[in-house]
C-alpha atoms as a PDB file:
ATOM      1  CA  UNK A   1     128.300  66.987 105.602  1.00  0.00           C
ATOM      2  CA  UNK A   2     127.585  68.580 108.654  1.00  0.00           C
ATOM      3  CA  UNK A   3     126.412  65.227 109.777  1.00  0.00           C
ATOM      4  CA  UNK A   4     129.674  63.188 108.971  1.00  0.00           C
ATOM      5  CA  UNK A   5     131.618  66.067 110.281  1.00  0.00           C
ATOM      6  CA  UNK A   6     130.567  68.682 113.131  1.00  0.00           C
ATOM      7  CA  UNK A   7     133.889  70.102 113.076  1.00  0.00           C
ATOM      8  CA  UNK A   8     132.701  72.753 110.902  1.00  0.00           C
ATOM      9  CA  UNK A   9     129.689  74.771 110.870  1.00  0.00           C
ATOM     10  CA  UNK A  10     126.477  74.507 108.620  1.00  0.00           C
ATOM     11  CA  UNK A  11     127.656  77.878 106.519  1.00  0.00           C
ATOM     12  CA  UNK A  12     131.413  76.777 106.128  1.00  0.00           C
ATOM     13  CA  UNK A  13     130.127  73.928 104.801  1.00  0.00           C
ATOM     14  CA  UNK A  14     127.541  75.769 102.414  1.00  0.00           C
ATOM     15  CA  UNK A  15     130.558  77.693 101.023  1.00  0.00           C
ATOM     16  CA  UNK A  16     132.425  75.037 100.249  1.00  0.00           C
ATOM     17  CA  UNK A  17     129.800  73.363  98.557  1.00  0.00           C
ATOM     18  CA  UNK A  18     128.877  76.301  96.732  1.00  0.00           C
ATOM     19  CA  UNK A  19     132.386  76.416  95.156  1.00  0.00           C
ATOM     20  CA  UNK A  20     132.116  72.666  93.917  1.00  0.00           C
ATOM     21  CA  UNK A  21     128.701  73.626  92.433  1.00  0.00           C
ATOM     22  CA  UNK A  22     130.310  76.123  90.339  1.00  0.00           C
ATOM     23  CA  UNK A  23     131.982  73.608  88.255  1.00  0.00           C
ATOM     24  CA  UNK A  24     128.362  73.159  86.551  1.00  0.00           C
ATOM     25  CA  UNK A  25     128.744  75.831  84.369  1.00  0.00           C
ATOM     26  CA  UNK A  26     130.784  73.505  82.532  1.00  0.00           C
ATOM     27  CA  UNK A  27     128.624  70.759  81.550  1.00  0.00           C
ATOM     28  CA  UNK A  28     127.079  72.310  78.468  1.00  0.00           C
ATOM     29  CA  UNK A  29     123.928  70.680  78.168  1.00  0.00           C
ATOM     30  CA  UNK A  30     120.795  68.013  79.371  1.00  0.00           C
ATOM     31  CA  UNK A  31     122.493  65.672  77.523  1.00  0.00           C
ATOM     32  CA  UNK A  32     125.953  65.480  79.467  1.00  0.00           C
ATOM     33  CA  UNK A  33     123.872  64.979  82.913  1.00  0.00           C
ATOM     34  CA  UNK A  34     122.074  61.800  81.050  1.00  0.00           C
ATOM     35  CA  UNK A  35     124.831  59.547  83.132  1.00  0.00           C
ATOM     36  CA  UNK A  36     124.859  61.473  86.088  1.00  0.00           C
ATOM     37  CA  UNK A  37     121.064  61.007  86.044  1.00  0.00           C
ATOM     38  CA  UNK A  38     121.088  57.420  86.255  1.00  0.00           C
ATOM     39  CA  UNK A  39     123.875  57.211  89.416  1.00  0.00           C
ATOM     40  CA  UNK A  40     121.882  59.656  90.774  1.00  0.00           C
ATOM     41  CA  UNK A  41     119.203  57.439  90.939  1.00  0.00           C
ATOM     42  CA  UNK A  42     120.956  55.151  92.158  1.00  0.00           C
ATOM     43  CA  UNK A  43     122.384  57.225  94.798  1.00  0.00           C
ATOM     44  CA  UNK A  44     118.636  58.125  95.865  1.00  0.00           C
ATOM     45  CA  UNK A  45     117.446  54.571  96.195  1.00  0.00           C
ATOM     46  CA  UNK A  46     120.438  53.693  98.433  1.00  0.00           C
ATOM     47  CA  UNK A  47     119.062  56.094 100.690  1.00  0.00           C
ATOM     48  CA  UNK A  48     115.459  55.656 100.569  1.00  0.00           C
ATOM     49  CA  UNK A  49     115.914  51.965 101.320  1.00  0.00           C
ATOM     50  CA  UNK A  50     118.541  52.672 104.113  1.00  0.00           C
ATOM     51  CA  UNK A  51     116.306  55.181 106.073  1.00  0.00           C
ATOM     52  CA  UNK A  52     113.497  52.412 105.614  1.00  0.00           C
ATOM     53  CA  UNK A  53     115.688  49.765 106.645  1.00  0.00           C
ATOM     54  CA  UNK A  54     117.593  51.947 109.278  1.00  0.00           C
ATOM     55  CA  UNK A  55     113.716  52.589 110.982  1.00  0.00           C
ATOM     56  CA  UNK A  56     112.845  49.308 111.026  1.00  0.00           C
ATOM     57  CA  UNK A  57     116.456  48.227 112.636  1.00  0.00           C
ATOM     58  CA  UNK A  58     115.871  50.806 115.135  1.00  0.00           C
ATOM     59  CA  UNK A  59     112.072  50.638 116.164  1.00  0.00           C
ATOM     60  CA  UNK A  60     110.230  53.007 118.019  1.00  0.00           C
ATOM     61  CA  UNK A  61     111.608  55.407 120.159  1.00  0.00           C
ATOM     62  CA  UNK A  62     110.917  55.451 123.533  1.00  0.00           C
ATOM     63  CA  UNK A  63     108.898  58.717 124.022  1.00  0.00           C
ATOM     64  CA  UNK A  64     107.855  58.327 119.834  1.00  0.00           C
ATOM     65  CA  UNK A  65     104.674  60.738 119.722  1.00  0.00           C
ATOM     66  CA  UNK A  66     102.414  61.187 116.540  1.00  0.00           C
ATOM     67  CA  UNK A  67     100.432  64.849 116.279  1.00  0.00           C
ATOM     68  CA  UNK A  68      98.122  65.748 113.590  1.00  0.00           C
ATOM     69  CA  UNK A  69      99.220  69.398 111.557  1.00  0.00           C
ATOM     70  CA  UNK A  70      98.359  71.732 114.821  1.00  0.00           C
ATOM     71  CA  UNK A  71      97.861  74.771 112.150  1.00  0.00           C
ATOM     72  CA  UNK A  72      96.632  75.429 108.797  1.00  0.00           C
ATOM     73  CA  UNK A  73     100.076  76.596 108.192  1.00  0.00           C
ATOM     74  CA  UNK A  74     101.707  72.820 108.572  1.00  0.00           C
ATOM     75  CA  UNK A  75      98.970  71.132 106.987  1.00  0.00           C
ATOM     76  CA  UNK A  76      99.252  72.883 103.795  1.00  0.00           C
ATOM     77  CA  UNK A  77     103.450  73.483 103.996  1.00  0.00           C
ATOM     78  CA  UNK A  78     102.796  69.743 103.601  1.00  0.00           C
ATOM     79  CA  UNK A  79     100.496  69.544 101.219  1.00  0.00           C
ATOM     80  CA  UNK A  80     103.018  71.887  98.771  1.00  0.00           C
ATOM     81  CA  UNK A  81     105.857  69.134 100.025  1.00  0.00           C
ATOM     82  CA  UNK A  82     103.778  66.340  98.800  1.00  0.00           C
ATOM     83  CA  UNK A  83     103.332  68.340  95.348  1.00  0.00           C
ATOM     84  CA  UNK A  84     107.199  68.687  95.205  1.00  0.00           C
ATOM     85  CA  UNK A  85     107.863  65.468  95.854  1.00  0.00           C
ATOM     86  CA  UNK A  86     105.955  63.699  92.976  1.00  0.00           C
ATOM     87  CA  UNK A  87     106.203  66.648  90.597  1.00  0.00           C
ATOM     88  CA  UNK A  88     109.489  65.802  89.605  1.00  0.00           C
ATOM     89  CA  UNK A  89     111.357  68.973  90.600  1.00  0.00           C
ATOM     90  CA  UNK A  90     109.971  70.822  88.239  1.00  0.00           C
ATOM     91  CA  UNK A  91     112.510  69.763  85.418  1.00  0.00           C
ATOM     92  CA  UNK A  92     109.630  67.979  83.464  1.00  0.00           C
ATOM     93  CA  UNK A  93     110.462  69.632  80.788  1.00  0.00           C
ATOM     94  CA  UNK A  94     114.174  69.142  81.184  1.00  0.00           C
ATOM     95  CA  UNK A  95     113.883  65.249  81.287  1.00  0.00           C
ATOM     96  CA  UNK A  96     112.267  65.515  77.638  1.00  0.00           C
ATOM     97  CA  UNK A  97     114.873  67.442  76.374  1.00  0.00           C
ATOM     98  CA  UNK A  98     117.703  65.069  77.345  1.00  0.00           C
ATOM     99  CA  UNK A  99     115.655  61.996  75.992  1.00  0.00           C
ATOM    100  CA  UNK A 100     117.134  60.669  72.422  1.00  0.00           C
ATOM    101  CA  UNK A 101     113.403  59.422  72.003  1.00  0.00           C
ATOM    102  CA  UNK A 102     110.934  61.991  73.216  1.00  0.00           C
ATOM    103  CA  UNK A 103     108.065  60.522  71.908  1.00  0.00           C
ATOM    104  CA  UNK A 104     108.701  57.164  74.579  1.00  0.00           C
ATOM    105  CA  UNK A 105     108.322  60.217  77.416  1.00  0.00           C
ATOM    106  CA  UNK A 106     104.808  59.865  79.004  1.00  0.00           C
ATOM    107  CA  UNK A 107     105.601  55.705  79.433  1.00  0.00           C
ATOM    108  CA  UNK A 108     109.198  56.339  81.062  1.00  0.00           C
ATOM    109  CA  UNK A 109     107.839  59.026  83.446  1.00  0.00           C
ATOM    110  CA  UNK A 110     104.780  56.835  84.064  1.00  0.00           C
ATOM    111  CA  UNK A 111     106.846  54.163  85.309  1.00  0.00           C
ATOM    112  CA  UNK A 112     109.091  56.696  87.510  1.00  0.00           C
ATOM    113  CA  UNK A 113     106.555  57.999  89.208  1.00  0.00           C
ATOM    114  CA  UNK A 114     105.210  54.905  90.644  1.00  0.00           C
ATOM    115  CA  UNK A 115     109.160  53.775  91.439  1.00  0.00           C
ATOM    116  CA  UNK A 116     109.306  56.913  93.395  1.00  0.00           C
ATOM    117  CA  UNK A 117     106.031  56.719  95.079  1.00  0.00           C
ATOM    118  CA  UNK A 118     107.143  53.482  96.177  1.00  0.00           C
ATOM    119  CA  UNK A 119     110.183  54.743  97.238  1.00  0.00           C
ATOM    120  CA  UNK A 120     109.139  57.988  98.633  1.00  0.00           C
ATOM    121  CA  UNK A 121     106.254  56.488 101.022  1.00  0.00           C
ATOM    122  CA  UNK A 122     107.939  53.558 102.362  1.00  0.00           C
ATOM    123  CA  UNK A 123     111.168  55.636 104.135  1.00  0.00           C
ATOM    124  CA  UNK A 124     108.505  58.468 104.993  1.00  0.00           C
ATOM    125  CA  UNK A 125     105.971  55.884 106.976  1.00  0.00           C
ATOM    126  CA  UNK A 126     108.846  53.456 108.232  1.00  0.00           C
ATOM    127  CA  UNK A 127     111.382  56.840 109.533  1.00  0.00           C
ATOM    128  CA  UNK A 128     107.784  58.399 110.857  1.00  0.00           C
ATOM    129  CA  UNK A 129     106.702  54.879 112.596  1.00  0.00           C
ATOM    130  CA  UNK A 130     110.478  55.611 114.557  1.00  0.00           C
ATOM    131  CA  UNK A 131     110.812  58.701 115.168  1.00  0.00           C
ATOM    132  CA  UNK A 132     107.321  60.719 115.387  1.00  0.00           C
ATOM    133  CA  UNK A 133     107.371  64.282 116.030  1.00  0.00           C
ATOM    134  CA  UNK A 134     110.961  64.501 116.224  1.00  0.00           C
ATOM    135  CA  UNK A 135     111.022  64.857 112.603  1.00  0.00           C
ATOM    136  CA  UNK A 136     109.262  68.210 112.969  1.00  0.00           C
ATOM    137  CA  UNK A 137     112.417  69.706 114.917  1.00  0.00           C
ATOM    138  CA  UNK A 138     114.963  68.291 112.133  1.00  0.00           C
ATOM    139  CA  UNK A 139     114.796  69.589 107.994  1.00  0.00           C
ATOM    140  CA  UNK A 140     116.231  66.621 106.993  1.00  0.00           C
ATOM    141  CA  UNK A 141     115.178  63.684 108.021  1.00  0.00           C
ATOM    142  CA  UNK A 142     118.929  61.720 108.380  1.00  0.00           C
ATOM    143  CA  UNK A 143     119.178  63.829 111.344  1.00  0.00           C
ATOM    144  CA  UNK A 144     117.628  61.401 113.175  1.00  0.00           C
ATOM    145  CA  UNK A 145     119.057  58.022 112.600  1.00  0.00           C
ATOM    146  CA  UNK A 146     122.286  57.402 114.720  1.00  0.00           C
ATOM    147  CA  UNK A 147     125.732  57.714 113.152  1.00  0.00           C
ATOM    148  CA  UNK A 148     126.984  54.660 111.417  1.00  0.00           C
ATOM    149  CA  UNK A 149     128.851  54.242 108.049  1.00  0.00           C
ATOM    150  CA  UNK A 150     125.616  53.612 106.416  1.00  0.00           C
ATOM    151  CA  UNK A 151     124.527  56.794 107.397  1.00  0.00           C
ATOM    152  CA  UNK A 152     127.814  58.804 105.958  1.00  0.00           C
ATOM    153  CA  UNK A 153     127.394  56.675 102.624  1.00  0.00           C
ATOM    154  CA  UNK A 154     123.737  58.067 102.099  1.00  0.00           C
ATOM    155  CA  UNK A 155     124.441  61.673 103.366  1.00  0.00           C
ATOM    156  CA  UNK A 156     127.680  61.245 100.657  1.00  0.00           C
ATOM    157  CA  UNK A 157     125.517  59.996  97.769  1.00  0.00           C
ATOM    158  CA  UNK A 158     122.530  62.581  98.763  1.00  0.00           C
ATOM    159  CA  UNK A 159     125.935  65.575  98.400  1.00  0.00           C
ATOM    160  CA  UNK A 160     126.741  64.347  94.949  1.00  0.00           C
ATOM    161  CA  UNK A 161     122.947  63.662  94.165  1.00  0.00           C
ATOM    162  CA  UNK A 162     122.335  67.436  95.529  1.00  0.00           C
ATOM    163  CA  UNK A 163     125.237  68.300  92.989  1.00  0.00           C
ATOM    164  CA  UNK A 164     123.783  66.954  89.852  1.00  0.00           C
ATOM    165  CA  UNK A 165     120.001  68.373  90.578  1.00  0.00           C
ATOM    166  CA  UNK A 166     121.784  71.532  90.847  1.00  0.00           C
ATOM    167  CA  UNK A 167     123.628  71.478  87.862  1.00  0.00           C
ATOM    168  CA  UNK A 168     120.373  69.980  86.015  1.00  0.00           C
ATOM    169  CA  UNK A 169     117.675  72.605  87.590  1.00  0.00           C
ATOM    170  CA  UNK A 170     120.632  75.738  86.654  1.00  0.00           C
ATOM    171  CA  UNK A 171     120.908  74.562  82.807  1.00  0.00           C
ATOM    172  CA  UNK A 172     117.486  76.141  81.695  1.00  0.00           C
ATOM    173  CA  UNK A 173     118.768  79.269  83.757  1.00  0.00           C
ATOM    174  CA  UNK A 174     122.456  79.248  82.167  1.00  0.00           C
ATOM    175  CA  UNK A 175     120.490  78.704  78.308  1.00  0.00           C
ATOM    176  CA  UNK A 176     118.011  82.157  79.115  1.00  0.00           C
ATOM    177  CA  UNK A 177     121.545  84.110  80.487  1.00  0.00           C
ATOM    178  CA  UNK A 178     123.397  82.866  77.095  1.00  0.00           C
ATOM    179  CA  UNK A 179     120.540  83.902  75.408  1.00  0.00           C
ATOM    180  CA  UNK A 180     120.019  87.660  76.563  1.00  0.00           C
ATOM    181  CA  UNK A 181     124.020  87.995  75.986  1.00  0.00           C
ATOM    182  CA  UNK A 182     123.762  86.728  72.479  1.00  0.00           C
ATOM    183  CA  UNK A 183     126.337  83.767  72.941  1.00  0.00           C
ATOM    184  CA  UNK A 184     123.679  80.858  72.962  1.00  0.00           C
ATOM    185  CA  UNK A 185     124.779  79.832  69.563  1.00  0.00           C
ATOM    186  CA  UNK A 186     128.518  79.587  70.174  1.00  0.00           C
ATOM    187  CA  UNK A 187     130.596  76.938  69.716  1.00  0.00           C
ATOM    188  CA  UNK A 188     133.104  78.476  72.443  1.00  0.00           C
ATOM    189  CA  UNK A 189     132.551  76.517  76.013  1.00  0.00           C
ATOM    190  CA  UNK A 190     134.777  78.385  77.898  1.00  0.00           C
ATOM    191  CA  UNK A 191     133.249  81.435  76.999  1.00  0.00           C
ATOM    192  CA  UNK A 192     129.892  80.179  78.239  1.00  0.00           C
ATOM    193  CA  UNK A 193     131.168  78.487  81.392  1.00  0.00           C
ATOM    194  CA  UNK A 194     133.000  82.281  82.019  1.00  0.00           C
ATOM    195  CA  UNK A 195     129.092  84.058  81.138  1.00  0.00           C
ATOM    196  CA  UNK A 196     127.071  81.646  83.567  1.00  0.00           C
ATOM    197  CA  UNK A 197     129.061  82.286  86.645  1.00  0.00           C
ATOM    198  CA  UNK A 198     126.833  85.538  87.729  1.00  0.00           C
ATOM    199  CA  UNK A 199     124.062  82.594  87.263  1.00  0.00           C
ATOM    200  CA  UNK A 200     125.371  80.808  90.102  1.00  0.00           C
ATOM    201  CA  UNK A 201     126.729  84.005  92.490  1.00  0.00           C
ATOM    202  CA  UNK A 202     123.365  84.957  93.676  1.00  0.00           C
ATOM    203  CA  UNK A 203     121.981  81.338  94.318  1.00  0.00           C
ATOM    204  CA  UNK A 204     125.551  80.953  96.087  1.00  0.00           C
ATOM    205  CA  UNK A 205     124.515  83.795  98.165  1.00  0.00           C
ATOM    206  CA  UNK A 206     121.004  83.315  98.813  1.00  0.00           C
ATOM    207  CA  UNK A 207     121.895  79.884 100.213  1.00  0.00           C
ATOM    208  CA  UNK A 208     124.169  81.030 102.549  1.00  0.00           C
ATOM    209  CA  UNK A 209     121.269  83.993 103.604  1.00  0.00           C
ATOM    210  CA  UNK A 210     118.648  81.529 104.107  1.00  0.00           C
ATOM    211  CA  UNK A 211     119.834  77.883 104.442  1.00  0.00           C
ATOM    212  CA  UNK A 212     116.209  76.576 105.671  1.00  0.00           C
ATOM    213  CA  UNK A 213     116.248  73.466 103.184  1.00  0.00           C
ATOM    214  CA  UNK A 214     112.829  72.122 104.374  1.00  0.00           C
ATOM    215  CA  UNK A 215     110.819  75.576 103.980  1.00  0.00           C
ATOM    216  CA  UNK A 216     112.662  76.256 100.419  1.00  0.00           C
ATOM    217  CA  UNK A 217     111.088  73.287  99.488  1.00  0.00           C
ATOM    218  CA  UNK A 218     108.076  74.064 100.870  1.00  0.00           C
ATOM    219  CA  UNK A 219     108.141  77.480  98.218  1.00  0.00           C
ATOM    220  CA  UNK A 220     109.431  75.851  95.717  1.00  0.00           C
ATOM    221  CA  UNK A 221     106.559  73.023  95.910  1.00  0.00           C
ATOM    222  CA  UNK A 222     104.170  75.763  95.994  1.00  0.00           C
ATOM    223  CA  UNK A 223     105.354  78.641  93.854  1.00  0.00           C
ATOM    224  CA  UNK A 224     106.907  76.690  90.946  1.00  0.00           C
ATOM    225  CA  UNK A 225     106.618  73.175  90.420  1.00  0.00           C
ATOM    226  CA  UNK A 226     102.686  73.986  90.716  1.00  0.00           C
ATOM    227  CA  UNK A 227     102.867  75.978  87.479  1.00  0.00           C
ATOM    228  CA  UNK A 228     106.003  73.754  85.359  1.00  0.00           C
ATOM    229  CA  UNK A 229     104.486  70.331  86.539  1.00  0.00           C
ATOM    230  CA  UNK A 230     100.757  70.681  86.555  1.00  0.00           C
ATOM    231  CA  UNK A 231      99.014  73.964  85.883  1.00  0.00           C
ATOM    232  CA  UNK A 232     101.073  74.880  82.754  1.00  0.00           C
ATOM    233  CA  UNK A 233     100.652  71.480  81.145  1.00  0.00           C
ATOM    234  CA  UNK A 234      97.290  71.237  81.488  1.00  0.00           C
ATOM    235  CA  UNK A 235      96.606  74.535  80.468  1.00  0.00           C
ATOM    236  CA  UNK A 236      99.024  73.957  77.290  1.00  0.00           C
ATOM    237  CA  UNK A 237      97.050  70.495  76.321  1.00  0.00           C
ATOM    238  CA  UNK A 238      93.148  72.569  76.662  1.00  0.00           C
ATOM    239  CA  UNK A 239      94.742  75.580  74.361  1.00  0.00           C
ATOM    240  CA  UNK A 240      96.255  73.026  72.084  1.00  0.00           C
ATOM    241  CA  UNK A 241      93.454  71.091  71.169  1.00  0.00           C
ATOM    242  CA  UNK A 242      90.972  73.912  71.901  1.00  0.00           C
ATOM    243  CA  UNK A 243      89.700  73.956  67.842  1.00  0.00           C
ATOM    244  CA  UNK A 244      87.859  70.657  66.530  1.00  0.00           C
ATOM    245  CA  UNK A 245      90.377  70.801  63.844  1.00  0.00           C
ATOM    246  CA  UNK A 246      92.593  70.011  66.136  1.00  0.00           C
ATOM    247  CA  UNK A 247      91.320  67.438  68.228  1.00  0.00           C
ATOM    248  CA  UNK A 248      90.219  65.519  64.670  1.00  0.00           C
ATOM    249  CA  UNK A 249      94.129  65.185  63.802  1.00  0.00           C
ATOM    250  CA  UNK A 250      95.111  64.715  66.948  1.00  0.00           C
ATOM    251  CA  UNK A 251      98.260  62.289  66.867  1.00  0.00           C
ATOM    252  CA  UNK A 252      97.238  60.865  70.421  1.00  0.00           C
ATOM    253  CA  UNK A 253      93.281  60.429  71.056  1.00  0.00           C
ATOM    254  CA  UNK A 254      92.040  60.508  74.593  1.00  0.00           C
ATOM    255  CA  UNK A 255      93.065  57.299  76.697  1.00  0.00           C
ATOM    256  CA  UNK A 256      90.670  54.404  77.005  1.00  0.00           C
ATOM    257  CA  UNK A 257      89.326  55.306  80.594  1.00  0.00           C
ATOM    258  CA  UNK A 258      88.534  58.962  78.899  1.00  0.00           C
ATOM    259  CA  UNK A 259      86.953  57.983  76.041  1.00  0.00           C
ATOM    260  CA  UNK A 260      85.575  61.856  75.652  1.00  0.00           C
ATOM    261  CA  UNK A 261      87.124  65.730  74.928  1.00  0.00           C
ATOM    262  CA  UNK A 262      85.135  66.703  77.402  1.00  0.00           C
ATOM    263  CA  UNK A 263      86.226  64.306  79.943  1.00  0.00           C
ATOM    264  CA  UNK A 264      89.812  65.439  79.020  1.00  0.00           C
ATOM    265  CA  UNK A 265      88.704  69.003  79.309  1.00  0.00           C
ATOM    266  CA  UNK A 266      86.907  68.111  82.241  1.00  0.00           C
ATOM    267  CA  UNK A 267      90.018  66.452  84.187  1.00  0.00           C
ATOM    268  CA  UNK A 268      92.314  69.232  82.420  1.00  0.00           C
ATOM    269  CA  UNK A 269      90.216  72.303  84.285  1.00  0.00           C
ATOM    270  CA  UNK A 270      90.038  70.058  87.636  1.00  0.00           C
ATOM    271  CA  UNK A 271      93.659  69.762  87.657  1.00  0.00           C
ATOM    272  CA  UNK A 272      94.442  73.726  87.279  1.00  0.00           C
ATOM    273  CA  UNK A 273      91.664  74.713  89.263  1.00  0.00           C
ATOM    274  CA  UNK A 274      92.696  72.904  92.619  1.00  0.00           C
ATOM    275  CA  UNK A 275      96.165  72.910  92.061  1.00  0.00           C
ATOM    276  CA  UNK A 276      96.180  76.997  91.808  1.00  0.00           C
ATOM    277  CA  UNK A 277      94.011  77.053  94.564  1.00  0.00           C
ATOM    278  CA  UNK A 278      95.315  74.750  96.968  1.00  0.00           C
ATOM    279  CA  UNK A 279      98.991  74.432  96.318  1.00  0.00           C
ATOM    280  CA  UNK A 280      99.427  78.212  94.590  1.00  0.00           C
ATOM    281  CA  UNK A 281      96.850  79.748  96.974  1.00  0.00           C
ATOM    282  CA  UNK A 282      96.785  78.359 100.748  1.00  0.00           C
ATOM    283  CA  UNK A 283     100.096  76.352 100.013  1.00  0.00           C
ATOM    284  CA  UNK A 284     101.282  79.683  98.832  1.00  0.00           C
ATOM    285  CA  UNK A 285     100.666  81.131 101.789  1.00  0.00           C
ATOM    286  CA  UNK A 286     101.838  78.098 103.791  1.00  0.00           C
ATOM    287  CA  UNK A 287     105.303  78.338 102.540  1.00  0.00           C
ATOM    288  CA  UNK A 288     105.891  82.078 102.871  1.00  0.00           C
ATOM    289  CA  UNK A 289     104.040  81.801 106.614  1.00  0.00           C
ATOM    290  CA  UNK A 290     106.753  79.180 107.255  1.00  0.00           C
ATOM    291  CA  UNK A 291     109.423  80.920 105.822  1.00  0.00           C
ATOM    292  CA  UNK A 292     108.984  84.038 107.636  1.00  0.00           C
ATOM    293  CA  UNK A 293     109.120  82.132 110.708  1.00  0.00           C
ATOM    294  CA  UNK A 294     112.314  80.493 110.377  1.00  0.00           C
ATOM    295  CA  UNK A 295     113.542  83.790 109.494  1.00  0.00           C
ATOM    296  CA  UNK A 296     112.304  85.358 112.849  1.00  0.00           C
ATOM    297  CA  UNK A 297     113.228  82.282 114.771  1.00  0.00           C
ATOM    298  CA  UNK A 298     117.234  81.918 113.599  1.00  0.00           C
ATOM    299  CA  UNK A 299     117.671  85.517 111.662  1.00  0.00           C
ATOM    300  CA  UNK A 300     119.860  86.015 108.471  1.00  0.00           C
ATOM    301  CA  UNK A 301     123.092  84.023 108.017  1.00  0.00           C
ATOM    302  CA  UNK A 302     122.709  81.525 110.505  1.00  0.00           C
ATOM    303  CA  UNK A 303     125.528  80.361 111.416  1.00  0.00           C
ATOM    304  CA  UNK A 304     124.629  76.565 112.077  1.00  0.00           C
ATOM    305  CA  UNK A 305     120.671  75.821 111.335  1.00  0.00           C
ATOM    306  CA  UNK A 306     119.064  73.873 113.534  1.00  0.00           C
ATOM    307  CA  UNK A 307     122.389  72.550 115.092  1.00  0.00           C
ATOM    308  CA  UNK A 308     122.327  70.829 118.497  1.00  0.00           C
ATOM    309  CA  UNK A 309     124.554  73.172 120.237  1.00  0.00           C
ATOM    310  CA  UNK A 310     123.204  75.706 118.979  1.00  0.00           C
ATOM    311  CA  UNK A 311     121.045  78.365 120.954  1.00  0.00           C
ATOM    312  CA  UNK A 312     118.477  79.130 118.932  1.00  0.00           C
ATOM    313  CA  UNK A 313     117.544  75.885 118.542  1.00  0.00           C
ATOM    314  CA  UNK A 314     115.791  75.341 121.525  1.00  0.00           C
ATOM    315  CA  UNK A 315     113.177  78.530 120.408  1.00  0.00           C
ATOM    316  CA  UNK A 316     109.877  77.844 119.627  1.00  0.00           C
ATOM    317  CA  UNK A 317     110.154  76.283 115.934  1.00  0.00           C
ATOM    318  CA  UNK A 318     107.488  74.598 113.276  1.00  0.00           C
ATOM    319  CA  UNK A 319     109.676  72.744 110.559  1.00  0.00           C
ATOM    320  CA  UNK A 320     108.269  70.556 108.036  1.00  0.00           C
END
């Protein structure tokens, strides 16, 4: 919003946004957001294919420069971006659960993957091919295409899009806090829209302490969506089908191009292995390196992040 309107600062506008996020405690399940999921994808391809298009319109900028990571640090606060990105914010699980038919799962993510590699790499390369290493200075990367009312459509649809993930990665967090008060089975919604607002107080908060979007990410790539989106599933498959009596009444054999166990095992172990070491381990570290930093660089509460006029923004910063 910031963006569309200056007027304000960066943590006004977190608070306000905060306070609309709030009304998530009243959707009651996965299944409400099923709509919402669908314009939100909607609202993300509008703005994947405007910052592509937007980068091509504009071309290169004059003094456009293209570095290589300088550090260890960047290259893997990347590398944990890159697992973010394609591991489905970490609601695998989530999309499952809101699916009438389940078992159609593996096929539909399949297929949404691919749509959002496609999507993902062309505004990534075609913004980079602009701008260069000005994307380094700037979280998000609409920062750098100039004002127009294409621009304020896709930072509006990215808000609301921002407003439904939030509502759709709190739901597994409102379900535990129902649980541990003993009202998960009630038919009551206003009494469990009243118990999950201490859910939402603290993340609230927290945003407004650290509002560094691009190293959250960073952690969250690293931290979490390592363990929901790759190492846990893997890990879940190998113990599942760890007895032969098992993998004999399996319902689904091993694909075509792994015509073994073992190759499944194989690919299984290969996938946990790097992941925990490279995203878990050095991204890990990466991320909390990164973090730290921004921390040091624009302190506790900042009052506009990485704002123009703003003085701290001309200190020595790494942002990925």
């Amino acid at each position: 919003m910031y963006y569309i309107n200056d007027r304000l600062d960066k943590r006004t506008w977190t608070l306000l946004f905060g306070a609309c996020c709030m009304t998530t405690v009243l959707v009651p399940s996965f299944h409400n957001y099923r709509i919402w999921s669908f314009l939100g994808l909607g609202m993300t391809t509008y703005t994947a294919w405007y910052m592509t298009i937007g980068a091509i319109v504009h071309g290169r900028a004059s003094s456009v420069k293209y570095s290589a990571p300088a550090s260890l640090v960047l290259y893997f606060t990347g590398a944990t971006n890159i697992l973010y990105t394609f591991g489905g914010h970490a609601v695998t699980v989530e999309i499952m659960h809101a699916m009438w038919n389940p078992e159609k799962f593996k096929s539909i993510y399949f297929y949404s993957t691919l749509y959002v590699l496609a999507m993902t790499l062309s505004s990534a390369t075609s913004v980079y091919w602009a701008f260069g290493d000005e994307l380094l200075q700037n979280a998000n990367a609409l920062a750098v295409l100039p004002k127009s009312a294409f621009r304020d459509l896709a930072v509006i649809l990215m808000l609301l899009h921002q407003f439904i993930t939030f509502g759709f990665a709190c739901t597994p967090l409102y379900f535990v806090w129902e649980k541990l008060l003993g009202i998960h089975r009630t038919s009551n919604l206003v009494l469990r829209a009243v118990a999950r607002i201490p859910v939402v107080l603290p993340i609230w908060f927290l945003a407004i302490i650290f509002p560094f979007f691009g190293p959250i990410n960073s952690a969250v790539g690293s931290l979490l969506v390592t363990f929901t989106v790759y190492i846990i599933p893997c890990a879940a498959h190998m113990v599942t089908y760890r007895s032969a009596f098992a993998r004999e009444n399996a319902v689904e054999k091993p694909p075509f191009f792994l015509p073994s166990w073992a190759a499944v095992y194989l690919v299984n172990l290969f996938v946990v292995v790097w992941i925990f070491v490279v995203g878990v381990g050095f991204g890990g570290w990466a991320s909390i390196t990164n973090f730290v930093h921004q921390v040091d660089t624009f302190g506790l509460f900042a009052k506009c992040y990485q704002c123009p006029h703003d003085s701290s923004h001309n200190r020595t910063q790494q942002i990925t």
